[in-house]
C-alpha atoms as a PDB file:
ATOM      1  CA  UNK A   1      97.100 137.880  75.571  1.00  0.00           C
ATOM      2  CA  UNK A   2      96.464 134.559  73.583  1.00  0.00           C
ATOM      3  CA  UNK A   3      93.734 132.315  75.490  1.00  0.00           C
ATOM      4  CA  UNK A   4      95.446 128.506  75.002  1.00  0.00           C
ATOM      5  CA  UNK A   5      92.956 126.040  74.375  1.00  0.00           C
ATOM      6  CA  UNK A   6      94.100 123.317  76.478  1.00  0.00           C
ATOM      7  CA  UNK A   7      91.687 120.771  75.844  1.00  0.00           C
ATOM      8  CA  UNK A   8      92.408 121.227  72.032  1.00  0.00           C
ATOM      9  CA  UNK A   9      96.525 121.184  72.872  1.00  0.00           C
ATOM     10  CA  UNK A  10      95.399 117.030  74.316  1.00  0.00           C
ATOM     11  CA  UNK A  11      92.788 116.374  71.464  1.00  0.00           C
ATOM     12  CA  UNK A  12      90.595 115.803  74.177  1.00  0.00           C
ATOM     13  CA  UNK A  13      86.761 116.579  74.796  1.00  0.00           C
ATOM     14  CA  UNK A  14      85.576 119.229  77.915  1.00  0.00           C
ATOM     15  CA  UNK A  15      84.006 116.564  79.552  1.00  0.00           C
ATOM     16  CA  UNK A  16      87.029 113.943  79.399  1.00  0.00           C
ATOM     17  CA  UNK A  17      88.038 112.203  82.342  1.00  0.00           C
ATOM     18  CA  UNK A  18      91.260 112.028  84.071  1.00  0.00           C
ATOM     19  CA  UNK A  19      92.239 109.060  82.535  1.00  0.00           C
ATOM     20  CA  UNK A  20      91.306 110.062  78.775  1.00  0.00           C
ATOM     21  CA  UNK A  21      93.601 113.059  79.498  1.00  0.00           C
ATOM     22  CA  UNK A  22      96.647 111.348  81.154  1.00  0.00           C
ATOM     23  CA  UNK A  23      96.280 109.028  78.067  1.00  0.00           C
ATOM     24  CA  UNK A  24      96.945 111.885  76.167  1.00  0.00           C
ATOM     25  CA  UNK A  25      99.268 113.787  77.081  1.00  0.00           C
ATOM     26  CA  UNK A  26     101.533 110.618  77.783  1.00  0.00           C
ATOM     27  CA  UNK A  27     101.069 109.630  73.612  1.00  0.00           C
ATOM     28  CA  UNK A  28     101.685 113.657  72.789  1.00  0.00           C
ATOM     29  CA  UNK A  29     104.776 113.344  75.235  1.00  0.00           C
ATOM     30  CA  UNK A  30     106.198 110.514  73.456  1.00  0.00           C
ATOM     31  CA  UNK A  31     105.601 112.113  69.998  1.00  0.00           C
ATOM     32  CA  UNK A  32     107.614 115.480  71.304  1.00  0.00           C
ATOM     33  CA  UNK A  33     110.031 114.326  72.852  1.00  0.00           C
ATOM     34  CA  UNK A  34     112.950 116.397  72.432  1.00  0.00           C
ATOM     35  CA  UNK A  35     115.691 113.460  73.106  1.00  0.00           C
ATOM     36  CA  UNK A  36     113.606 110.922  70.626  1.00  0.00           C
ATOM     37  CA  UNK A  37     111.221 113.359  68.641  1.00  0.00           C
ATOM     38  CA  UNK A  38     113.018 114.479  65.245  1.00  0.00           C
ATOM     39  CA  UNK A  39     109.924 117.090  64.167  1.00  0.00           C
ATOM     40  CA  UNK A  40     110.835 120.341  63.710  1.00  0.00           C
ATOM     41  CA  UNK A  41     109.680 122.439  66.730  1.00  0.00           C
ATOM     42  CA  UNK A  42     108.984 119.432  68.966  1.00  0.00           C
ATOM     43  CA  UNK A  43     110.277 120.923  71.937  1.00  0.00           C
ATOM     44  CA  UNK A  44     107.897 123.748  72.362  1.00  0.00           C
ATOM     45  CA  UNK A  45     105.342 121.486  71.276  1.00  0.00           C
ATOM     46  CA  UNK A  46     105.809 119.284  74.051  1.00  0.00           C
ATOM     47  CA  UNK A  47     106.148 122.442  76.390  1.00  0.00           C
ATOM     48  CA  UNK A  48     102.649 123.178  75.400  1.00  0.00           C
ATOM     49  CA  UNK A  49     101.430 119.576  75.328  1.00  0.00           C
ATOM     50  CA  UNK A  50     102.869 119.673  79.378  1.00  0.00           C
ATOM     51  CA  UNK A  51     101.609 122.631  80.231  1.00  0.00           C
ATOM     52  CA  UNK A  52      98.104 121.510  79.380  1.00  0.00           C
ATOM     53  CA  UNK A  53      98.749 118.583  80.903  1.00  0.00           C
ATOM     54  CA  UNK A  54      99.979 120.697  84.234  1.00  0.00           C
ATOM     55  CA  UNK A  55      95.828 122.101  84.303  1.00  0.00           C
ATOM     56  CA  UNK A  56      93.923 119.600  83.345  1.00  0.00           C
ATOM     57  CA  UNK A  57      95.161 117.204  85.818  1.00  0.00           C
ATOM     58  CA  UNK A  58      94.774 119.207  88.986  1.00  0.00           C
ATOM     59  CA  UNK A  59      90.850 119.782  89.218  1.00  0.00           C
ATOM     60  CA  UNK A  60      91.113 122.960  91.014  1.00  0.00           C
ATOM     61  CA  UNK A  61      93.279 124.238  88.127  1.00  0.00           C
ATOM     62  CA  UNK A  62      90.910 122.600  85.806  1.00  0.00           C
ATOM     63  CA  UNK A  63      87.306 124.055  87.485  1.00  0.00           C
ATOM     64  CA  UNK A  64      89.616 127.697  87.729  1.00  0.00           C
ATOM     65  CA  UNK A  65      90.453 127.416  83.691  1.00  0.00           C
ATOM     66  CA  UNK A  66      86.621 126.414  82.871  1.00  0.00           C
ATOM     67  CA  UNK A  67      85.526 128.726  84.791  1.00  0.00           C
ATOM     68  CA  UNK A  68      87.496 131.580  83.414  1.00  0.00           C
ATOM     69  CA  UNK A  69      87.456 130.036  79.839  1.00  0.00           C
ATOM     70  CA  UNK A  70      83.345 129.693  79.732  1.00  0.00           C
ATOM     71  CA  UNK A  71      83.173 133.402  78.065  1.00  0.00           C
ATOM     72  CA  UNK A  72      86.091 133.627  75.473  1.00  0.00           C
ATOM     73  CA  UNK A  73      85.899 133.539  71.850  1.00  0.00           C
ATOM     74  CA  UNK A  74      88.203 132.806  69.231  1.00  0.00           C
ATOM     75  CA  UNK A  75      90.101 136.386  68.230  1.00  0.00           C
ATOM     76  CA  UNK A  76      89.511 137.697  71.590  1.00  0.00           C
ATOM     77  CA  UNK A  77      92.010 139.130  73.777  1.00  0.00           C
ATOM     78  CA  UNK A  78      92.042 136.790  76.708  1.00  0.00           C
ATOM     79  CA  UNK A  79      92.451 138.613  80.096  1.00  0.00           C
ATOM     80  CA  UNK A  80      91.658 137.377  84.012  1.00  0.00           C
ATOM     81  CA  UNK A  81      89.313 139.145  86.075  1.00  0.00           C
ATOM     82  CA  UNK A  82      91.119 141.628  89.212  1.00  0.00           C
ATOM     83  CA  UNK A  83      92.770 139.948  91.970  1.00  0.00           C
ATOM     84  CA  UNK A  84      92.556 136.448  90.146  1.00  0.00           C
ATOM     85  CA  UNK A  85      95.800 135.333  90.611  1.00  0.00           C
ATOM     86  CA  UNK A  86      96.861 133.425  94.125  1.00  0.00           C
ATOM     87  CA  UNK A  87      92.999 133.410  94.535  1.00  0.00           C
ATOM     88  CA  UNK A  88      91.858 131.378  97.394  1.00  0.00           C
ATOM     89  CA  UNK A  89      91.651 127.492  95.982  1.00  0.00           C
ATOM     90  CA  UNK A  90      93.874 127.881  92.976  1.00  0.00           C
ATOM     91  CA  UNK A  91      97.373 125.579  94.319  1.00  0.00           C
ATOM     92  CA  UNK A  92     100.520 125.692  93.417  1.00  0.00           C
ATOM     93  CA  UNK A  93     101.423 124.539  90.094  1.00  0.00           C
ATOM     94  CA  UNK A  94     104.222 121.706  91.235  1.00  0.00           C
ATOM     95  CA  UNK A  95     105.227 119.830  87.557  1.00  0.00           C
ATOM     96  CA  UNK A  96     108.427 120.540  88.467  1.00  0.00           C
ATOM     97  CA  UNK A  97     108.765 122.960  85.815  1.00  0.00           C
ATOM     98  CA  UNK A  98     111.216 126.829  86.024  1.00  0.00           C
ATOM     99  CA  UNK A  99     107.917 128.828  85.951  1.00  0.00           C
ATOM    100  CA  UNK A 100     110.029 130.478  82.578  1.00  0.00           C
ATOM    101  CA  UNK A 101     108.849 127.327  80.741  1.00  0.00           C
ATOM    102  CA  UNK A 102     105.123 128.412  80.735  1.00  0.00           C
ATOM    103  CA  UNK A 103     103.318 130.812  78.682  1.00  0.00           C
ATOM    104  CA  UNK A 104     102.140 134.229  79.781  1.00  0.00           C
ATOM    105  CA  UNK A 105      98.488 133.011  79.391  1.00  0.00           C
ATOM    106  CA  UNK A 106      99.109 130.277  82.240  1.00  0.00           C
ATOM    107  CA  UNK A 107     101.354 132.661  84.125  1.00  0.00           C
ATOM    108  CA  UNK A 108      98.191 135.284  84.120  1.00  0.00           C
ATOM    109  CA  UNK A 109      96.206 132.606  85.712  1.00  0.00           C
ATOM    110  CA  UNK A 110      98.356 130.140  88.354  1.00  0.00           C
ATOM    111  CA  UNK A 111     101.583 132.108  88.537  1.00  0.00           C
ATOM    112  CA  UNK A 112     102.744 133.640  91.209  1.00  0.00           C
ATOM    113  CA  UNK A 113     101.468 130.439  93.386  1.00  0.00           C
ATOM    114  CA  UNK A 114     105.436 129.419  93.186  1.00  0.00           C
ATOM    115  CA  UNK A 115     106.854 125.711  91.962  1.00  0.00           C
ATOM    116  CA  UNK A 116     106.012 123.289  94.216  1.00  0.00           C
ATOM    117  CA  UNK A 117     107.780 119.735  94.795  1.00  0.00           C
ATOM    118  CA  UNK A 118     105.620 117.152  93.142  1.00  0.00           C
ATOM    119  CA  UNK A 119     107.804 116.830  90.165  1.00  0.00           C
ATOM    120  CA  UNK A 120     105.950 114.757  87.448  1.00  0.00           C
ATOM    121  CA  UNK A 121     108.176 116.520  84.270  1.00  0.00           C
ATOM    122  CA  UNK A 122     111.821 117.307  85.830  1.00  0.00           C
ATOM    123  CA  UNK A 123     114.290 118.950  83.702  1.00  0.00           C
ATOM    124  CA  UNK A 124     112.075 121.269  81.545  1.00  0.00           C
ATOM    125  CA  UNK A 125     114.099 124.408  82.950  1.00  0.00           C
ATOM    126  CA  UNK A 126     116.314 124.769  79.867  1.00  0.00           C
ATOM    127  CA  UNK A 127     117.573 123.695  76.588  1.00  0.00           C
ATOM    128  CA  UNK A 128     119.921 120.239  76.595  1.00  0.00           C
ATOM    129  CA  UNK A 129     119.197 119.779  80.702  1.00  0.00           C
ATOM    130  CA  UNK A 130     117.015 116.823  79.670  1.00  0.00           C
ATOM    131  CA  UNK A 131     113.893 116.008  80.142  1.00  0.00           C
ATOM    132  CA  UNK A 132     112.113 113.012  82.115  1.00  0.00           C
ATOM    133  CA  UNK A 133     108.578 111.867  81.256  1.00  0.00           C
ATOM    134  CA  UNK A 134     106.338 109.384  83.387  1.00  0.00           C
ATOM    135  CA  UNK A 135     106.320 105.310  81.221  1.00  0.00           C
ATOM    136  CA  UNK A 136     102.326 104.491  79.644  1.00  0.00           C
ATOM    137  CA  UNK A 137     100.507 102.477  81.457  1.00  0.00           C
ATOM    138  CA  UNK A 138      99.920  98.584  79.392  1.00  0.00           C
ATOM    139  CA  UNK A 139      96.725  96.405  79.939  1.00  0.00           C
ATOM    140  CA  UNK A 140      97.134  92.470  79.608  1.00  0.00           C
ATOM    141  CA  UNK A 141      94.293  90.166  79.714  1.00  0.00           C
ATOM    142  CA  UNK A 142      94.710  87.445  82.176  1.00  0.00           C
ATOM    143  CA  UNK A 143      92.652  84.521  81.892  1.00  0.00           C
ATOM    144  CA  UNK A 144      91.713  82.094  85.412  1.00  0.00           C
ATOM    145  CA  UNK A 145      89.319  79.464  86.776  1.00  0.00           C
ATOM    146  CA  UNK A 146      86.487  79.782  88.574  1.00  0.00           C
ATOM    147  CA  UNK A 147      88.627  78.304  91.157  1.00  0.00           C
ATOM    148  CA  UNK A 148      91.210  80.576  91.128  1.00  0.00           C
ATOM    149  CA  UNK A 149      89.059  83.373  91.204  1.00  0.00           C
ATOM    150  CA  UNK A 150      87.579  81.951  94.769  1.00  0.00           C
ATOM    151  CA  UNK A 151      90.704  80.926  96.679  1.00  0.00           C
ATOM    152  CA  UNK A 152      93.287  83.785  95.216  1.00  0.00           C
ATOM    153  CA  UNK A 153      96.535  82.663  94.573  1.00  0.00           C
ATOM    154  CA  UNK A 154      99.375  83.412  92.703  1.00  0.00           C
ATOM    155  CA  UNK A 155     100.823  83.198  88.922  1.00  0.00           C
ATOM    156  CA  UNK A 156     103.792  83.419  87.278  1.00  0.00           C
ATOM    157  CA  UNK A 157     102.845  85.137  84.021  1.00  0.00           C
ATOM    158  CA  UNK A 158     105.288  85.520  81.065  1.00  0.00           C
ATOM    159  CA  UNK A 159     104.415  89.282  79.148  1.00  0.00           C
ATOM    160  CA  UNK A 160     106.022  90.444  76.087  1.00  0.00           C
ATOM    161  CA  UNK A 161     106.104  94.000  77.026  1.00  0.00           C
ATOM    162  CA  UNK A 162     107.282  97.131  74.927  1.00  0.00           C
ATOM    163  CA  UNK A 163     110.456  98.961  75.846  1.00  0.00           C
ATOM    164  CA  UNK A 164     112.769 101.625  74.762  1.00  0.00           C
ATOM    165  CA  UNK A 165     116.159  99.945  73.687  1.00  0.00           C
ATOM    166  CA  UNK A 166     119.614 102.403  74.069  1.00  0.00           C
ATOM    167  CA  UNK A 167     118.958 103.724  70.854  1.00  0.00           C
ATOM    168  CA  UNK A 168     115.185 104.848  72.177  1.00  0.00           C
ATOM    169  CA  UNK A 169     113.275 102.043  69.610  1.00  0.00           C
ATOM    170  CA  UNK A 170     110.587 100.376  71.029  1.00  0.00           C
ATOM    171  CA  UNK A 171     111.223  96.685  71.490  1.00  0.00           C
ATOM    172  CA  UNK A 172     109.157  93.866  72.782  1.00  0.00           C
ATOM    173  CA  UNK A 173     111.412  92.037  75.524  1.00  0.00           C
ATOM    174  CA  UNK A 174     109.702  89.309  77.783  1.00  0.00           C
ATOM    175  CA  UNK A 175     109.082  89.711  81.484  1.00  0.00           C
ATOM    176  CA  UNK A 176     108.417  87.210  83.929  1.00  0.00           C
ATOM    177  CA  UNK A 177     106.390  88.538  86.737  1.00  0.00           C
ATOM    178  CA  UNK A 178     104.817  86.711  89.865  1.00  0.00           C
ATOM    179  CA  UNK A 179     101.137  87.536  89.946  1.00  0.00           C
ATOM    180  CA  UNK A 180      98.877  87.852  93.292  1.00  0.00           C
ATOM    181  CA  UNK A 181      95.419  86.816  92.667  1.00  0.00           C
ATOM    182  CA  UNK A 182      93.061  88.190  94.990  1.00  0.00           C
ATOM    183  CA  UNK A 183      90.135  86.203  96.355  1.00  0.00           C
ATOM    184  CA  UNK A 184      87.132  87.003  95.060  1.00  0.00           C
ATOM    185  CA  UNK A 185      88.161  88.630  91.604  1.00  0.00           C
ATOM    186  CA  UNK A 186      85.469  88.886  89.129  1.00  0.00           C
ATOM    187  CA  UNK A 187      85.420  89.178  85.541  1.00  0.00           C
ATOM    188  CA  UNK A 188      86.500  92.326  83.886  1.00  0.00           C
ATOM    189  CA  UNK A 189      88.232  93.213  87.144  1.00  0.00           C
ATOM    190  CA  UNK A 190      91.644  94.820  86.569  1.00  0.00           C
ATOM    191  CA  UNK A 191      94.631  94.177  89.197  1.00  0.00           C
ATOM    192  CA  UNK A 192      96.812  97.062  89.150  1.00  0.00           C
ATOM    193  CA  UNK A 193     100.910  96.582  89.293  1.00  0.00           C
ATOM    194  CA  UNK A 194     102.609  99.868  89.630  1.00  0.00           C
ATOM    195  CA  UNK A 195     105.563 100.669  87.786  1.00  0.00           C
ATOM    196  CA  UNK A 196     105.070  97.332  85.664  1.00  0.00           C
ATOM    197  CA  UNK A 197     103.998  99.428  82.937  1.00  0.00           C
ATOM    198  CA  UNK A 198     106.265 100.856  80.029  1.00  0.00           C
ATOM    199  CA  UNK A 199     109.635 102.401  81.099  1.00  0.00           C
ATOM    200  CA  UNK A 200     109.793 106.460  81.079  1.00  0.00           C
ATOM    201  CA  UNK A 201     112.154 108.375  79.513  1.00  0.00           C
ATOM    202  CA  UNK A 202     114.649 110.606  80.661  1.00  0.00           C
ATOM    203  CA  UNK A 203     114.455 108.915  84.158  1.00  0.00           C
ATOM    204  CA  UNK A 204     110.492 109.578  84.471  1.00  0.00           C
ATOM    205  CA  UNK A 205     108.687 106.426  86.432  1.00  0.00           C
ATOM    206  CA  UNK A 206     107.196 103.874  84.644  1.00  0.00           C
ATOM    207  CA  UNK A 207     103.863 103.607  84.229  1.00  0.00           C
ATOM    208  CA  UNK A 208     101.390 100.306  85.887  1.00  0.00           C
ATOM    209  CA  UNK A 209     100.565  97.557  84.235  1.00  0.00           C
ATOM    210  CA  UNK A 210      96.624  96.366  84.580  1.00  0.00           C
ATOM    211  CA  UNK A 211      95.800  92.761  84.149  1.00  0.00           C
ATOM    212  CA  UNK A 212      92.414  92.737  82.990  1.00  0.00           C
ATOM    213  CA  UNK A 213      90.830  89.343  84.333  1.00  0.00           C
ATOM    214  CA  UNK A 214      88.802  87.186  81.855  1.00  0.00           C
ATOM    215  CA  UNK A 215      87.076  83.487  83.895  1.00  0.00           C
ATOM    216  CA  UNK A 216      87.084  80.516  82.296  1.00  0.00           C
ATOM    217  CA  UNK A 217      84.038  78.978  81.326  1.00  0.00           C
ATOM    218  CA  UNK A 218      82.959  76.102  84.105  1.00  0.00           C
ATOM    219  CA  UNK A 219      82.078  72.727  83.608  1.00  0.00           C
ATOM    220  CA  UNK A 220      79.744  72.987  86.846  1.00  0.00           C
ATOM    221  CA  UNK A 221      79.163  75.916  87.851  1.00  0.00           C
ATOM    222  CA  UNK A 222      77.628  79.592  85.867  1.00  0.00           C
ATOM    223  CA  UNK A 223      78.523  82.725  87.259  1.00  0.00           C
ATOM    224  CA  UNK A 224      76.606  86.010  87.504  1.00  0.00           C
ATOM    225  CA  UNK A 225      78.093  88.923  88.841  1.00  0.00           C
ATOM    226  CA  UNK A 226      79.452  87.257  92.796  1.00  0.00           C
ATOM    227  CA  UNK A 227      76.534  85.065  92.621  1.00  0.00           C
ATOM    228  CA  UNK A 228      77.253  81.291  91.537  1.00  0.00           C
ATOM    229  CA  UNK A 229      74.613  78.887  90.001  1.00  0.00           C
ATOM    230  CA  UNK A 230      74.537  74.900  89.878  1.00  0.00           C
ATOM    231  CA  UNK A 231      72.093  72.966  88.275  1.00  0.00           C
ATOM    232  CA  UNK A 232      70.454  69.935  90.852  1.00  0.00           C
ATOM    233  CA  UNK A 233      69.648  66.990  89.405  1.00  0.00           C
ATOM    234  CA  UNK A 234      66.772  64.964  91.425  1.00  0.00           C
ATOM    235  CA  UNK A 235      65.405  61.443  91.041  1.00  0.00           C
ATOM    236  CA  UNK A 236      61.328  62.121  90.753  1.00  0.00           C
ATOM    237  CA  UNK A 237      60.704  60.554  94.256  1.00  0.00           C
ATOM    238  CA  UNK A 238      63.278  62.627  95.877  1.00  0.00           C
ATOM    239  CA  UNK A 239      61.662  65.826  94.559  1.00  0.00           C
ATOM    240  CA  UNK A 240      57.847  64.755  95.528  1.00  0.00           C
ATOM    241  CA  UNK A 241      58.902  63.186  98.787  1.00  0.00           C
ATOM    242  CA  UNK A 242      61.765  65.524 100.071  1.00  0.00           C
ATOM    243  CA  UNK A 243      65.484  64.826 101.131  1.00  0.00           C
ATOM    244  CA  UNK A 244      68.879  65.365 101.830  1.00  0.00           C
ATOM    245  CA  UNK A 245      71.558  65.761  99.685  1.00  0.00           C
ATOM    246  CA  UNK A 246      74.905  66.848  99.119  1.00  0.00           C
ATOM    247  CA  UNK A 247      75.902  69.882  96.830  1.00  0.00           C
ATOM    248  CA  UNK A 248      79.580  70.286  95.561  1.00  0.00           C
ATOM    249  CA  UNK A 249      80.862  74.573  96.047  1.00  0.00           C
ATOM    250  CA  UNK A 250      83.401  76.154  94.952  1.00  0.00           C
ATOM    251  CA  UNK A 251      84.383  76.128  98.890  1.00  0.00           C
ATOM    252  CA  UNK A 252      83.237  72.583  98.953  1.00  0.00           C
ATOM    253  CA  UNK A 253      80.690  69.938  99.633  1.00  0.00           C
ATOM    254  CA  UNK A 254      77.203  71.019 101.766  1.00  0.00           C
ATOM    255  CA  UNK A 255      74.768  69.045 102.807  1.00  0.00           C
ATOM    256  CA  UNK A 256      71.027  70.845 101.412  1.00  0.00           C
ATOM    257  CA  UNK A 257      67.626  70.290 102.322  1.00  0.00           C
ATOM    258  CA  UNK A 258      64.947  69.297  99.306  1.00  0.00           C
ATOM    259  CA  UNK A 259      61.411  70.345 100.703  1.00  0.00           C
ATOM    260  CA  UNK A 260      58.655  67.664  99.761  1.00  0.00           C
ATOM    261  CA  UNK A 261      57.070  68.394  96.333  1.00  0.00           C
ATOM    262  CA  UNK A 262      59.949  70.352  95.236  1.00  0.00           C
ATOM    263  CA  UNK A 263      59.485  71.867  91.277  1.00  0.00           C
ATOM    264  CA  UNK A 264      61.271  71.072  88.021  1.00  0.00           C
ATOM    265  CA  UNK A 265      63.668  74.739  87.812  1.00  0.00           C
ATOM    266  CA  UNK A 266      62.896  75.848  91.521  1.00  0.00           C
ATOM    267  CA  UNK A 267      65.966  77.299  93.001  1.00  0.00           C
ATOM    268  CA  UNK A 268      67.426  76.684  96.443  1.00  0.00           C
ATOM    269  CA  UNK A 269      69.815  79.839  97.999  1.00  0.00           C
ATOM    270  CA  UNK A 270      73.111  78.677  99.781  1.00  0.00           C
ATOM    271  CA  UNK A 271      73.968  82.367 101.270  1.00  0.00           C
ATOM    272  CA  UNK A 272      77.960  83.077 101.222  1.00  0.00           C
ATOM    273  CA  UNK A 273      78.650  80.454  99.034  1.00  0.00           C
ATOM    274  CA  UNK A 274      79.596  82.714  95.897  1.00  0.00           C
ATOM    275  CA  UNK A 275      82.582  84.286  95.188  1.00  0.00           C
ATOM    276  CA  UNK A 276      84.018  86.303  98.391  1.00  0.00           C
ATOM    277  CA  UNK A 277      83.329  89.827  98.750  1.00  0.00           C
ATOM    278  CA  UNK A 278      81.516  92.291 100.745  1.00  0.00           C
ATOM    279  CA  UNK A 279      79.364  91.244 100.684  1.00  0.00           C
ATOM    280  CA  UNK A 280      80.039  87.620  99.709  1.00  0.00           C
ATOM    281  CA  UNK A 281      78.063  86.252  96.301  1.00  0.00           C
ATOM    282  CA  UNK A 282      75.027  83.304  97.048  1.00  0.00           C
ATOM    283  CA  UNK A 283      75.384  79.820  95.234  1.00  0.00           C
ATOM    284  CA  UNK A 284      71.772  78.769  93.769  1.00  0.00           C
ATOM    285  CA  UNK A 285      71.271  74.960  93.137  1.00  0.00           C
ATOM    286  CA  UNK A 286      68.336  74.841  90.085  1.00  0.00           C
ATOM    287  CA  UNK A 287      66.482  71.688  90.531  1.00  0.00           C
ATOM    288  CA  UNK A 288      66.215  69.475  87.548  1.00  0.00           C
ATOM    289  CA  UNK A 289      63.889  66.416  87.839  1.00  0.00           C
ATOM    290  CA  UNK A 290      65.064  63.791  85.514  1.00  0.00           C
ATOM    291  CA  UNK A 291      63.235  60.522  85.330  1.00  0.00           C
ATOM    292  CA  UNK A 292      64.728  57.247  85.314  1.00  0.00           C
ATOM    293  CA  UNK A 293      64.848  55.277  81.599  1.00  0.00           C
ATOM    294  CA  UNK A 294      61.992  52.961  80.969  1.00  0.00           C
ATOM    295  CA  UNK A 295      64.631  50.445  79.259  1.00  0.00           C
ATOM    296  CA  UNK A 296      63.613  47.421  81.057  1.00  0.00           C
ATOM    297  CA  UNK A 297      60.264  45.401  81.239  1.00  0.00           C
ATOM    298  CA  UNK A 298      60.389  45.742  85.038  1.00  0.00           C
ATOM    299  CA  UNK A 299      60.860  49.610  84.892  1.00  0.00           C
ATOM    300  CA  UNK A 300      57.744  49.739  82.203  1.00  0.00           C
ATOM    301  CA  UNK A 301      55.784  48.016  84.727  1.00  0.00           C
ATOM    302  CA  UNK A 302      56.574  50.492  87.101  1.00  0.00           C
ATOM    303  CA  UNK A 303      55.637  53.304  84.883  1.00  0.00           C
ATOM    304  CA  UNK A 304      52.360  51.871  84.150  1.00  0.00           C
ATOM    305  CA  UNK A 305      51.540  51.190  87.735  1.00  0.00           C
ATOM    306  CA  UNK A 306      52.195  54.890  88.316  1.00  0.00           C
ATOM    307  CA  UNK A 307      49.952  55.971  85.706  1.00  0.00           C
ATOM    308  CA  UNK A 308      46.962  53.615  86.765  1.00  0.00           C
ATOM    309  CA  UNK A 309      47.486  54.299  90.743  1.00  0.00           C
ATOM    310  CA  UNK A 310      48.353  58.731  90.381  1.00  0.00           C
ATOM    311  CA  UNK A 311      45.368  60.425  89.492  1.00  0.00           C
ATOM    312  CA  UNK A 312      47.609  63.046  87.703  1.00  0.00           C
ATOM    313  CA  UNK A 313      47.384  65.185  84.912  1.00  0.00           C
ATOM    314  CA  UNK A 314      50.550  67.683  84.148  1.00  0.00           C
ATOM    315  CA  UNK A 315      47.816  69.770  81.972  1.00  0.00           C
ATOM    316  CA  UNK A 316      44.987  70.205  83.895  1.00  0.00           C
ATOM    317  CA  UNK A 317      46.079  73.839  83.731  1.00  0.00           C
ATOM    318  CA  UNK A 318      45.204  74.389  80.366  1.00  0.00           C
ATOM    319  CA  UNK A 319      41.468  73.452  81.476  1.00  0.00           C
END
């Protein structure tokens, strides 16, 4: 019996994740078609290319195929150890496919199990019955605010998406679609809209559409991770003398505490006040001391009385 090299049938690596391997098999589907491919043999091809698919995806049919694959070599008769098939832990294989449409090699290992109901590739029982294949799945950056990303909201984005036409061309047509923001969305975040994705063929779903969030950079505010940061600034007296003052959030205005001799770049935690989440992000006001301009002969005098009356030296550390 021929051993079928499944991972080779995708293009894919052993170690390839579910996603690298739905990715593939959906671009093989596409390319074999039989009601759009016009390649000679491109209806067995995309037998094989679903078959593979059929293993791959289910990881107890996957672990069973590694497993029983880890030993064979190319030119060697492949055949299943006694009493494999209907093993304990190997399920049934449920594409949706007659169980005629596989090959003897996957029949050796999962038939037997019978068709179950999931279908995922209806139709594949027979020559001109049709076949229906699952849409690909599209990812669209969406830019939003700081803001935004706090309180949630909604958006009414406009997407010039790919679609089959009659003729089974791909087309870009636009689509209007009302968004739902949710609060506390962070940058590189995706927000998943099923069956927003590219249309299948044959009647197969469509695939999801991911909007990959981007923020805006603030005027205000820097974000890390949940965590939001402000910069404070603070007349010289209120920093050596303490005080009150108030602090604009993205949920909005608190009133925070400046301890007496408070330093130039000392940070000041406001718990909660980052994005929402769970747990919520912190805000951090960074305290920048900024002196007032000696532009006027009465602020000069000031200065100079400060530096006759303070016995200070900002370098006595170097001593």
């Amino acid at each position: 019996m021929q051993y079928k090299d499944y991972y080779q049938i995708l293009g894919v690596s052993r170690d390839a994740s579910e996603e690298a391997i739905k990715k593939a098999y959906r671009r093989l589907a596409r390319k074999y078609h039989p009601d759009v491919s016009k390649e000679s043999g491109a209806e067995e091809r995309f037998k094989e290319v679903a078959e593979a698919y059929e293993v791959l995806r289910d990881s107890e049919k996957r672990a069973a195929y590694n497993q029983l694959g880890n030993n064979w070599r190319a030119g060697q008769e492949f055949r299943p150890p006694p009493g494999w098939q209907g093993r304990e832990g190997a399920r049934p294989y449920t594409s949706g496919f007659s169980s005629r449409d596989f090959s003897d090699f996957f029949e050796s290992l999962f038939g037997g199990m019978g068709v179950g109901g999931r279908s995922g590739f209806a139709g594949m029982g027979g020559m001109g019955s049709g076949f229906a294949t699952a849409g690909q799945d599209q990812t669209v950056g969406l830019e939003i605010s700081l803001e935004e990303a706090y309180h949630g909201g909604s958006r009414a984005l406009q997407l010039q998406m790919p679609e089959r036409d009659a003729s089974g061309q791909v087309v870009n047509r636009t689509r209007t679609l009302n968004v739902k923001i949710p609060a506390g969305v962070t940058n590189g975040q995706k927000i998943r809209l099923s069956g927003q994705g590219s249309a299948g063929m044959g009647g197969g779903p469509s695939g999801d559409l991911y909007l990959e969030v981007s923020l805006k950079p603030h005027h205000l505010y820097k974000l890390r991770e949940r965590d939001v940061s402000v910069e404070l600034p603070l007349a010289p007296w209120e920093a050596a003398l303490g005080c009150k003052v108030e602090v604009p959030t993205l949920g909005g205005t608190v009133t925070l505490n400046i301890p007496a001799n408070a330093k130039n770049g000392q940070k000041l935690r406001l718990r909660g006040r980052g994005l929402p989440g769970d747990p919520p992000g912190d805000q951090l006001a960074v305290l920048r001391i900024v002196n007032p301009p000696a532009d006027t002969d009465a602020a000069r005098q000031i200065f100079e009385r400060m530096k006759k009356e303070l016995p200070f030296n900002p370098r006595s550390h170097w001593h």
